[in-house]
Protein backbone atom coordinates (compact mmCIF):
# COMPACT_ATOMS: atom_id res chain seq x y z
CA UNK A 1 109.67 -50.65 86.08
CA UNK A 2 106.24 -52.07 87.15
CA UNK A 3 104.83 -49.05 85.89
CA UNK A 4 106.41 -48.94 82.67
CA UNK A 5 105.52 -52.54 81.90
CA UNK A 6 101.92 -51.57 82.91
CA UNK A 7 102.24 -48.79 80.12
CA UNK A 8 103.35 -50.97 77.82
CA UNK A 9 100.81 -53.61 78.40
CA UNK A 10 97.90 -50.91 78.30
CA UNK A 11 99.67 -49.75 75.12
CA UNK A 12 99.45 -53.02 73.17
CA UNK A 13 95.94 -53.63 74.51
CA UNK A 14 94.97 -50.26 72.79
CA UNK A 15 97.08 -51.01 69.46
CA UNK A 16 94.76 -54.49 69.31
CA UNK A 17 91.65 -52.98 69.94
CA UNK A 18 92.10 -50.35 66.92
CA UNK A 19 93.55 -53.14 64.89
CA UNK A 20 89.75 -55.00 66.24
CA UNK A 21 88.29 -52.16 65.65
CA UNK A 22 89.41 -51.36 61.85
CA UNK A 23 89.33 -54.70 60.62
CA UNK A 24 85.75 -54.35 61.56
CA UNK A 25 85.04 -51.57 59.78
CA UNK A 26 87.08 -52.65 56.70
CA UNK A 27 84.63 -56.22 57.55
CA UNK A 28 81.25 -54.45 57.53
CA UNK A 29 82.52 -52.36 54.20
CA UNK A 30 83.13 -55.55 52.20
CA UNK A 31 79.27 -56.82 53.40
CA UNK A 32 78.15 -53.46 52.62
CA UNK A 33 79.54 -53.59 49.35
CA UNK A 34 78.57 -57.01 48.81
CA UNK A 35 74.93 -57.04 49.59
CA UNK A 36 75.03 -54.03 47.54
CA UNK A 37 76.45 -55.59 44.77
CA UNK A 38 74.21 -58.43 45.12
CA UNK A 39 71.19 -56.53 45.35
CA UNK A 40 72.31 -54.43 41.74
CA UNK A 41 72.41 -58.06 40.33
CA UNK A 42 68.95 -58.53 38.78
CA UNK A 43 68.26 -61.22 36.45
CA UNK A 44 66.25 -58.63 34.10
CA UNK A 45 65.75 -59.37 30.35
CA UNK A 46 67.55 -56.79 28.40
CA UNK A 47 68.45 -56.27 24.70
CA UNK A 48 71.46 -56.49 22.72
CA UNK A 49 70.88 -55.56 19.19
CA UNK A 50 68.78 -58.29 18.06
CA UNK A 51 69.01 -60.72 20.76
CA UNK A 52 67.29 -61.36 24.44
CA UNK A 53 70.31 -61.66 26.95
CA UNK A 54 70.23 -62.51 30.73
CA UNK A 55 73.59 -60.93 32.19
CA UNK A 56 75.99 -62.37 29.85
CA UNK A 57 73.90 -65.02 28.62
CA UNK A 58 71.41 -65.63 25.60
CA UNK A 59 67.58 -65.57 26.92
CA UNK A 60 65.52 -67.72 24.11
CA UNK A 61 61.98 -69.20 25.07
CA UNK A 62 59.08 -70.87 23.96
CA UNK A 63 56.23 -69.31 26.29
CA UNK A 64 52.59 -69.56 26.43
CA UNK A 65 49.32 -67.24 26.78
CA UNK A 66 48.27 -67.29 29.73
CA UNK A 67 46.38 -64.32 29.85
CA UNK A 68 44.01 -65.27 33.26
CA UNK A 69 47.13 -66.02 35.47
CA UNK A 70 46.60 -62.62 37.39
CA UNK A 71 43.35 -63.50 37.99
CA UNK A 72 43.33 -66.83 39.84
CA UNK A 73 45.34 -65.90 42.96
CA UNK A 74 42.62 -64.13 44.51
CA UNK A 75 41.24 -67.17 45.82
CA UNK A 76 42.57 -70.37 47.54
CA UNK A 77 41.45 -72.50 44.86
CA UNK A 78 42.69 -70.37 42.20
CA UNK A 79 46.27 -70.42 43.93
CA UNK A 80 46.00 -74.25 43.92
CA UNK A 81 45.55 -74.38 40.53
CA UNK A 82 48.00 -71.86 39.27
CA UNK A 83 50.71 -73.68 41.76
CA UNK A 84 49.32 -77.01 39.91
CA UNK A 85 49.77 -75.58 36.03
CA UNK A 86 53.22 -73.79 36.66
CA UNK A 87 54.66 -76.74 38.16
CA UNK A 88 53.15 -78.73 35.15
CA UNK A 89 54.62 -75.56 32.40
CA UNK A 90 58.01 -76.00 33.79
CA UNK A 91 58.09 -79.47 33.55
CA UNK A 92 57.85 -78.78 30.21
CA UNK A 93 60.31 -76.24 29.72
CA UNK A 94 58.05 -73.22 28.84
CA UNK A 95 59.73 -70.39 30.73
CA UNK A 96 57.62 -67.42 29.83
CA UNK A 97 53.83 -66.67 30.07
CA UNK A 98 51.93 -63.66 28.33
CA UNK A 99 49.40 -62.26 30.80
CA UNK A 100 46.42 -59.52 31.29
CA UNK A 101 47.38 -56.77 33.74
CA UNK A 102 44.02 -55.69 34.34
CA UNK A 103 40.33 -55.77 33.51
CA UNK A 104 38.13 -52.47 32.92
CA UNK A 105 34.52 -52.19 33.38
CA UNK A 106 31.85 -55.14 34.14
CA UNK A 107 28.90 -56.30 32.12
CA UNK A 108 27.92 -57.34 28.64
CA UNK A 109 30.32 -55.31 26.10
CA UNK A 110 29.94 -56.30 22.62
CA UNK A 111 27.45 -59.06 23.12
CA UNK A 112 29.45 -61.18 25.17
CA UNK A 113 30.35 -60.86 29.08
CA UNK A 114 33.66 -59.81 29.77
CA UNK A 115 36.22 -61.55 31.95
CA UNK A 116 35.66 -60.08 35.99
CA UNK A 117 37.21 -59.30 38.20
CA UNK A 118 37.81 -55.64 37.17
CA UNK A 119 40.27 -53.57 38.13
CA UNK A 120 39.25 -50.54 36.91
CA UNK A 121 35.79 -50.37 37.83
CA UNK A 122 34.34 -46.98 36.76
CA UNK A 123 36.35 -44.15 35.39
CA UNK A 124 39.31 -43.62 37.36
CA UNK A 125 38.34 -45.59 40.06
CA UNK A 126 40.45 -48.49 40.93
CA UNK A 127 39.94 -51.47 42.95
CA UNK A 128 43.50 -52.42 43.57
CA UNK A 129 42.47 -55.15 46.00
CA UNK A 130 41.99 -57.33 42.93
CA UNK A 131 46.10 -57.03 41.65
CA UNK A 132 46.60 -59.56 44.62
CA UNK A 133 46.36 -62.16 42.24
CA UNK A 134 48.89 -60.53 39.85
CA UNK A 135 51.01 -60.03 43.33
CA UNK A 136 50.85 -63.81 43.96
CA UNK A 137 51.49 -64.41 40.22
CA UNK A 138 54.80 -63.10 39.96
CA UNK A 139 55.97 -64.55 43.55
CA UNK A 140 55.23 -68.04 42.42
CA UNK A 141 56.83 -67.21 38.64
CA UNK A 142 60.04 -65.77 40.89
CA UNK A 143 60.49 -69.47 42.77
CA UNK A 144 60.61 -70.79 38.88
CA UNK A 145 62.77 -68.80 37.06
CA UNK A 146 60.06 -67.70 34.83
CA UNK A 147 59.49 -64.43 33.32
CA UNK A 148 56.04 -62.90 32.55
CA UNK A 149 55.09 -59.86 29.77
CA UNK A 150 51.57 -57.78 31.09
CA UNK A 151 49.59 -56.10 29.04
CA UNK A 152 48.25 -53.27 30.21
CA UNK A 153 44.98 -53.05 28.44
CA UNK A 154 43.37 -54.70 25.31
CA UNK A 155 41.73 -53.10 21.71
CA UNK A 156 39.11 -56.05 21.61
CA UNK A 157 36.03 -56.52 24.41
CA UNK A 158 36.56 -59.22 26.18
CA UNK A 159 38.49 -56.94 28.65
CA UNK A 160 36.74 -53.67 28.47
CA UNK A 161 39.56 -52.47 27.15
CA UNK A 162 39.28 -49.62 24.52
CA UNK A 163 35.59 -49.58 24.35
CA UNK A 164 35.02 -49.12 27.77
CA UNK A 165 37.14 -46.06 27.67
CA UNK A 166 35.16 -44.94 25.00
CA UNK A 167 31.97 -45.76 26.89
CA UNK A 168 33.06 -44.09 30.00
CA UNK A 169 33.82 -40.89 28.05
CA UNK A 170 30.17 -40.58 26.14
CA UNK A 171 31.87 -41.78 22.98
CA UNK A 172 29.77 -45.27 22.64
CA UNK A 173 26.47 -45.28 24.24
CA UNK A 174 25.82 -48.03 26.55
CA UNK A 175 23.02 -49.30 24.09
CA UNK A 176 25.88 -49.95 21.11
CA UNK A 177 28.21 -50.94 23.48
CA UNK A 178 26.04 -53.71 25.48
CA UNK A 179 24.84 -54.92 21.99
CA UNK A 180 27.40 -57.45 19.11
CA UNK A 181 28.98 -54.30 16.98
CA UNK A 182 29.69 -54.88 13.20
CA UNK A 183 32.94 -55.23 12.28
CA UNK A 184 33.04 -51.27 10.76
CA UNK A 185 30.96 -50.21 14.18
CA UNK A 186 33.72 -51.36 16.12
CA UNK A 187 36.44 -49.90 13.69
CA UNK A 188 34.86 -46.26 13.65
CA UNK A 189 34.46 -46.59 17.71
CA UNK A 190 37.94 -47.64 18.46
CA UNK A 191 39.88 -45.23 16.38
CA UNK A 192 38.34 -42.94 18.37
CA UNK A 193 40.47 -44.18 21.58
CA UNK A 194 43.57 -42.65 20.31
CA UNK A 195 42.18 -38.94 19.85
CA UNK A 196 40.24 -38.89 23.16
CA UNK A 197 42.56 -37.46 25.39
CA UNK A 198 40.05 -38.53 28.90
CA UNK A 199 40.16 -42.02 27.33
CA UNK A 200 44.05 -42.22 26.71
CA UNK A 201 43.99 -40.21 30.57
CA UNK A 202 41.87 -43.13 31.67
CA UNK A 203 44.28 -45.83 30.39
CA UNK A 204 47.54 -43.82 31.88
CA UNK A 205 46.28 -43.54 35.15
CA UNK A 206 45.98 -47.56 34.90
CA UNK A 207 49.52 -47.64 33.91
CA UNK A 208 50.91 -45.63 36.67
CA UNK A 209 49.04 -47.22 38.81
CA UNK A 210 50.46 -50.90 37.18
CA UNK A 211 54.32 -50.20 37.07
CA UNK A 212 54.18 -48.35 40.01
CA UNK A 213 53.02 -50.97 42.22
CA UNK A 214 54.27 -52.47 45.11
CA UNK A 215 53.60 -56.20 45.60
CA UNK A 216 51.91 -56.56 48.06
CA UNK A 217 53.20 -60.01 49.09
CA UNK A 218 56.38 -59.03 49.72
CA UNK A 219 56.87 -55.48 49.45
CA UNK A 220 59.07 -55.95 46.15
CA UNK A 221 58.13 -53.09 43.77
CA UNK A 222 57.03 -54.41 40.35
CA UNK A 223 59.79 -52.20 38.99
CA UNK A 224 62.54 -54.13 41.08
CA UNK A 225 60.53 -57.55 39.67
CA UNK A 226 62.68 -59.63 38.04
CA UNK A 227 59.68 -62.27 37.28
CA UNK A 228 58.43 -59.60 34.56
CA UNK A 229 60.13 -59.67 31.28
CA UNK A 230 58.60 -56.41 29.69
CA UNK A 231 55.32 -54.00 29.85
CA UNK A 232 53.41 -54.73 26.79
CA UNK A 233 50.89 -51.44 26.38
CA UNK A 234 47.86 -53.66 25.27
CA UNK A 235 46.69 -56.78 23.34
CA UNK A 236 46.54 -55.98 19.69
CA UNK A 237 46.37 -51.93 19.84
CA UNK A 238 45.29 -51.20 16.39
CA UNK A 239 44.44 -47.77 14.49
CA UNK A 240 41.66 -49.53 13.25
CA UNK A 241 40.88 -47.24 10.57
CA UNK A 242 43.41 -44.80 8.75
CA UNK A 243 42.50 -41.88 9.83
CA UNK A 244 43.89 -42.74 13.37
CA UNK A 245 47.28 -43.49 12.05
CA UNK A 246 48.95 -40.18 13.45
CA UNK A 247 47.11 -39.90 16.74
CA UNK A 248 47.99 -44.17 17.18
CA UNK A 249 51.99 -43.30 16.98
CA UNK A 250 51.67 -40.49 19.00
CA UNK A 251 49.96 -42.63 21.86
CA UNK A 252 52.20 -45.13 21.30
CA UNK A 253 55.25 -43.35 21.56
CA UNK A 254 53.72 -40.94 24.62
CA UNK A 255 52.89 -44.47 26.89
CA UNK A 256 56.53 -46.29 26.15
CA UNK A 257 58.30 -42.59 26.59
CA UNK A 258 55.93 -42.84 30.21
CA UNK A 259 56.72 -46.72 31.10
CA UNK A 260 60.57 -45.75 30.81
CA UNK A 261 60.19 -42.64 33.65
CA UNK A 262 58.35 -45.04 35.71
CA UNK A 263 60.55 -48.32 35.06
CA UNK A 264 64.02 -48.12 34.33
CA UNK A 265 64.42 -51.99 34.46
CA UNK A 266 62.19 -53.59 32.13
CA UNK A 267 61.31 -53.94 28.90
CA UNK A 268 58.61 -52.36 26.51
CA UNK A 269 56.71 -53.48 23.43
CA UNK A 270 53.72 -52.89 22.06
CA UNK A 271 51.65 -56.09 21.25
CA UNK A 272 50.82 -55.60 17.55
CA UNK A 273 49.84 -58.58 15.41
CA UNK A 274 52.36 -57.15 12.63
CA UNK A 275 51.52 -54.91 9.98
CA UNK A 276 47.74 -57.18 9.46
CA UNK A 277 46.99 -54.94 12.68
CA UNK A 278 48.72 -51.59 11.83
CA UNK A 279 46.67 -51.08 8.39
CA UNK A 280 50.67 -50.91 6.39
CA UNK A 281 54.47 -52.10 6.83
CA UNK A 282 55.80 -48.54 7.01
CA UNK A 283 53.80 -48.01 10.01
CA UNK A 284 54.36 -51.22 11.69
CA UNK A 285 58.40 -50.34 11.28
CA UNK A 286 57.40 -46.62 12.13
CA UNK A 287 56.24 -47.67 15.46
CA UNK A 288 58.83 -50.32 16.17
CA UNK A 289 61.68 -47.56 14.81
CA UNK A 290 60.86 -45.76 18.41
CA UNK A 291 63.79 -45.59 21.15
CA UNK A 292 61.49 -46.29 24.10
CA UNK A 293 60.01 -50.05 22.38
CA UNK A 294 62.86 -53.09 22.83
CA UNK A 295 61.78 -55.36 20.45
CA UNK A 296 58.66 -56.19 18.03
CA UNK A 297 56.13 -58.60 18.14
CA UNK A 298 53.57 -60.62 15.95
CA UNK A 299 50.75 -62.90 15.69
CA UNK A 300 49.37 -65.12 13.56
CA UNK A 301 45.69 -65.95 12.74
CA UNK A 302 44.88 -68.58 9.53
CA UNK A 303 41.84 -69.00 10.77
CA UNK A 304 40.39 -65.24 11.43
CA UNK A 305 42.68 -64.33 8.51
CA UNK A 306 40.66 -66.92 5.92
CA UNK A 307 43.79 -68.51 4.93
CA UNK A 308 41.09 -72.18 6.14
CA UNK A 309 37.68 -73.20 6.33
CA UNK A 310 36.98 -73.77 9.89
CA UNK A 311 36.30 -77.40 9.72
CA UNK A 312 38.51 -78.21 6.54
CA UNK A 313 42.29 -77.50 7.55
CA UNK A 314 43.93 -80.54 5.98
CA UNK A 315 43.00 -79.13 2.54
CA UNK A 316 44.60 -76.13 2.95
CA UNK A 317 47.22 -76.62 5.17
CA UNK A 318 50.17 -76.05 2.88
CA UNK A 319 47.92 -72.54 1.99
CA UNK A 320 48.60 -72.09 6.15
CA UNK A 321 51.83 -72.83 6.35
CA UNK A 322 53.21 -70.76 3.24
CA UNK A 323 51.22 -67.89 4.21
CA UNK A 324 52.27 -67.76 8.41
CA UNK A 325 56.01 -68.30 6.59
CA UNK A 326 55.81 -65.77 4.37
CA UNK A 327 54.55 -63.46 6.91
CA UNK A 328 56.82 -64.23 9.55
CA UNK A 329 59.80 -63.55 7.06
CA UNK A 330 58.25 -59.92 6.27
CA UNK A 331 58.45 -59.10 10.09
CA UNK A 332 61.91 -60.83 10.22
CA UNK A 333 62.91 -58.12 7.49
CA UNK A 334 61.90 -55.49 9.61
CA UNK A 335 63.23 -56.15 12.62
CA UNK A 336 66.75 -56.99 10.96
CA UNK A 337 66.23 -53.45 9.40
CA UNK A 338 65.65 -51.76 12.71
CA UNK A 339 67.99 -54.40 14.44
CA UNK A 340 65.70 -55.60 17.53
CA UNK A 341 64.33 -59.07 18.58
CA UNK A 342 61.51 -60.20 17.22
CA UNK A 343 58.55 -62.53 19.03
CA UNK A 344 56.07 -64.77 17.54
CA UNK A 345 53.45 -63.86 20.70
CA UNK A 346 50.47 -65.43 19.61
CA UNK A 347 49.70 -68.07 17.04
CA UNK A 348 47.20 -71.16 16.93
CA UNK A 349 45.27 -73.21 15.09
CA UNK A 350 41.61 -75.02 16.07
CA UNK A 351 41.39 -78.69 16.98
CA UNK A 352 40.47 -80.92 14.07
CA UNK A 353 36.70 -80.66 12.51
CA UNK A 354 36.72 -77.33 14.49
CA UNK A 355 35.90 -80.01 18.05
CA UNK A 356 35.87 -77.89 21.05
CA UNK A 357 36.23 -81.11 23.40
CA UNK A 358 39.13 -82.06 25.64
CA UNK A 359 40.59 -85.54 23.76
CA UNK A 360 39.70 -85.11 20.79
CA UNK A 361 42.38 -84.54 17.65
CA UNK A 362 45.11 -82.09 17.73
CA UNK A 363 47.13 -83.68 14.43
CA UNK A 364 46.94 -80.59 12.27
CA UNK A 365 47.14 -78.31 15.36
CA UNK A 366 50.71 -80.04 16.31
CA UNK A 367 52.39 -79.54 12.84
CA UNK A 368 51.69 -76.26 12.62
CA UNK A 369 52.98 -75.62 16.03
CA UNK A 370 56.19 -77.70 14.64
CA UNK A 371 56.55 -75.67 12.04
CA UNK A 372 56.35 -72.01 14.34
CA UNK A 373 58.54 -73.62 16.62
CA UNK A 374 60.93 -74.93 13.96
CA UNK A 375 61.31 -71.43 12.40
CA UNK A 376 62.33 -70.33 16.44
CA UNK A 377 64.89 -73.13 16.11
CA UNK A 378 66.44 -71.54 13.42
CA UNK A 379 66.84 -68.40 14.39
CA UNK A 380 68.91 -69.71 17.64
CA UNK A 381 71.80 -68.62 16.51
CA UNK A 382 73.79 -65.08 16.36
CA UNK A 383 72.19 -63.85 13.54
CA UNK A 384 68.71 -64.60 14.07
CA UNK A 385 66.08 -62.05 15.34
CA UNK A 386 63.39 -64.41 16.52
CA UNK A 387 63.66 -64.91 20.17
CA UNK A 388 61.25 -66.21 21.26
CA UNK A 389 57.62 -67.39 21.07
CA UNK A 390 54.15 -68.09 22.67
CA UNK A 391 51.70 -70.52 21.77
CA UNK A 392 47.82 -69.05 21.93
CA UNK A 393 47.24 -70.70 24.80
CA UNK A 394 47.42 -72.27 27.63
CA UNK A 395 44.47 -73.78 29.48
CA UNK A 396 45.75 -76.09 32.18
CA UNK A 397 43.20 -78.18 33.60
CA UNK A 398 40.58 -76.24 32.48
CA UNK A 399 37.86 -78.32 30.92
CA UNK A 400 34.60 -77.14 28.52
CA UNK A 401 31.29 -77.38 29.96
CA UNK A 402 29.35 -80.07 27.89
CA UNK A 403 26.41 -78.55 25.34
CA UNK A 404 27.57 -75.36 26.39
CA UNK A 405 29.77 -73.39 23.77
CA UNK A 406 30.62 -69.92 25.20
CA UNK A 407 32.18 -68.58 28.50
CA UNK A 408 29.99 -67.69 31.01
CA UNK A 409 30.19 -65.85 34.40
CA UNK A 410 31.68 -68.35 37.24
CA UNK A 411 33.20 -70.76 35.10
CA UNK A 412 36.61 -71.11 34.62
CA UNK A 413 38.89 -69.51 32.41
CA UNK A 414 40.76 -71.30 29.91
CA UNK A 415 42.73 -70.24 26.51
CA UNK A 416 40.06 -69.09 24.83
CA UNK A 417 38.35 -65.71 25.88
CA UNK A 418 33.92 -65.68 26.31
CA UNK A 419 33.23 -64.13 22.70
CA UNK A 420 35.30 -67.90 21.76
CA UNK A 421 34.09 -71.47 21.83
CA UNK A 422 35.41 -73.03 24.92
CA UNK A 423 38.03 -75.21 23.69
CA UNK A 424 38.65 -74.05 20.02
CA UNK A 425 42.47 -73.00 20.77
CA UNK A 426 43.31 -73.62 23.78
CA UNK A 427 46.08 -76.81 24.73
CA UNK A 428 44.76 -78.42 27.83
CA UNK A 429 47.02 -80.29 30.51
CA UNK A 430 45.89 -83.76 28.83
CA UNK A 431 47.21 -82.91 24.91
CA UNK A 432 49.85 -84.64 25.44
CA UNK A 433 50.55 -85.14 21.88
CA UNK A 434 50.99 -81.11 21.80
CA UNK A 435 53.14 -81.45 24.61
CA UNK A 436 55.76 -84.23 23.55
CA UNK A 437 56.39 -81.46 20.49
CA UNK A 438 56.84 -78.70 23.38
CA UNK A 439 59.10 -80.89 25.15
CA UNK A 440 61.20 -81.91 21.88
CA UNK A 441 62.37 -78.02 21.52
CA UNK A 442 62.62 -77.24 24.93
CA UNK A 443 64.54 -79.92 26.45
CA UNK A 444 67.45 -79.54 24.53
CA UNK A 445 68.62 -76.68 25.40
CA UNK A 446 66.12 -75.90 28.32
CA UNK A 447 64.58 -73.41 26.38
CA UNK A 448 66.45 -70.76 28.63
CA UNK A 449 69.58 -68.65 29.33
CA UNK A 450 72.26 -69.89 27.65
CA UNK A 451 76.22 -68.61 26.73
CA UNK A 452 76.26 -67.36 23.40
């Protein structure tokens, strides 16, 4: 009996150790699944038809230019300050910054210095040391719930950018290119870009190497970043004359078809100023009619444009308004007509009588920022197309040198790039006039992800 009791026991010992032993298994499933399912949540930006969504919720922003944010991480002060002025643009509800991926070449380029340091630092030689600062971007825009769009290259000099492809390829002689182009010199160059196939080679390789990346921080690759909104392929691309119109779609459509092999998770767009920089409408919609690019973009220039003297805007600041309104409803047509959002990604407006100083008058600067930002207001709702906007731009506590005008090597960087007067555009920490507007749109609704 002893023995059969023993049996028994030993039995019922084995029965509890399988029931032990599957309820573990079933236990280390559900964490299995879980952490997977947790790890499949991203908080990326995607689009539905017209609108920026989050998940299941609406993803509306007023952001900023901040196009040197990649660039101050690479040294203890610079992470200081970039701490310092994303603390201070959250606090104000501006949840999205436009920033420069990268920086090609070194030297004077079109008469004025370019910004340093470079990533690409001859032809197809890369100094990725230098992205650390774009690696410790993103990390500190990941602890704020903010969302960043990189371009990958730029069509004006103060960048390298195009040119420097150009000059690297014995297209523009060092002479033309060291020296301030005319406006047609630098036209007939840069529709080259688009036709040069070691040029456009040039620029891929610096998007491979861009998307691809791993951060180096913390081993997240950029791909799995949800800190980055979308891949923007560069700052104003432009065919720049009309006989670059075919080989400009082409690129375009070759770099977003490339961007969505590499990156399955983020968005594309292509950075145009509207159809001001694509020579026509039916090529702006052309481009923005591709599969591979998620939504459109704009900007706005009255000054460049000559819709204002530089130093008289009050006299023709209903000429300003009308004409940023009527062109922002053109692009609004467009994008309804190809049914994608639409972003307002650069826009400003010089202090008053043209000052460059910190302090001095923003009045005229302020209502036509409430005016860009009121037209974003209206389009918060389920049938408009504007989602967002950014301000041109941000320059934290940045501050002009006194009697001098232009950027020069060592200083810091604020809004404005070197071939600009320090100060023209840019919204420092202390315009707090400028700010108070900011705050009155973004406060509301936080300027964020919201439930439609």
């Amino acid at each position: 009996m002893q023995h059969i009791l023993c049996n028994l026991c030993n039995m019922n010992q084995t029965k509890d150790n399988y029931i032990k032993f599957i309820q573990s298994i079933f236990g280390w499933l559900f964490l299995a699944v879980f952490f997977v399912a947790c790890e499949s949540k991203h908080d990326f930006v995607k689009v539905k038809g017209s609108k920026f969504f989050i998940g299941d919720s609406s993803y509306r922003y007023i952001g900023t230019n901040y196009w040197y944010a990649g660039l101050l991480g690479n040294t203890a002060e610079g992470k200081k300050r970039l701490q310092q002025e994303l603390d201070f643009l959250q606090q104000q509800g501006v949840i999205n910054v436009r920033v420069m991926a990268a920086v090609e070449g070194e030297g004077l380029i079109n008469g004025v210095p370019r910004v340093q340091p470079p990533l690409q630092t001859t032809s197809n030689v890369f100094d990725s040391s230098v992205l650390y600062g774009l690696d410790y971007l993103l990390v500190e825009l990941g602890k704020r719930n903010m969302k960043a769009v990189l371009f990958i290259s730029n069509n004006w000099e103060w960048s390298g950018g195009f040119l420097q492809y150009l000059n690297w390829n014995n297209l523009l002689p060092d002479s033309i290119m060291r020296r301030k182009l005319t406006w047609d010199e630098n036209r007939d160059y840069v529709s080259k870009f688009y036709s040069c196939q070691p040029c456009t080679d040039g620029y891929e390789a610096q998007l491979k190497l861009l998307v691809g990346r791993t951060n180096s921080i913390t081993g997240k690759k950029y791909t799995n970043d949800e800190a980055i909104m979308a891949w923007e392929l560069a700052n104003e691309p432009r065919p720049m004359r009309p006989n670059a119109i075919e080989a400009y779609k082409t690129w375009i459509s070759n770099m977003a078809t490339l961007i969505k092999q590499i990156d399955k998770n983020h968005l594309v767009t292509i950075g145009t100023e509207g159809f001001i920089g694509t020579e026509t409408m039916e090529v702006y919609q052309a481009i923005h009619n591709n599969i591979n690019i998620d939504y459109l973009t704009i900007h706005i220039w009255p000054k460049n444009w000559g819709w204002f003297k530089a130093d008289s805007i009050q006299p023709y600041f209903d000429t300003v308004l009308n004409n940023s309104n009527q062109y922002i409803q053109k692009h609004i047509d467009i994008a309804m007509s190809v049914n994608k959002p639409l972003v307002i990604e650069e826009f400003g407006l010089p202090r008053d009588a043209h000052a460059f100083t910190a302090g001095s008058s923003v009045a005229w600067r302020d209502k036509y920022y409430a005016n860009i930002f009121g037209v974003w207001k209206q389009h918060n709702n389920s049938t408009g197309v504007i989602a967002g906007c950014n301000f041109w731009a941000f320059g934290g506590n940045a501050r002009p040198i006194p009697n001098q005008i232009f950027w020069k090597k060592g200083d810091d960087f604020m809004g404005d790039p070197p071939m600009e007067e320090q100060g023209l555009n840019t919204v420092f920490d202390s315009d707090s006039s400028t700010w108070q507007l900011i705050r009155s749109f973004t406060k509301p609704n936080n300027s964020s992800a919201s439930k439609e």
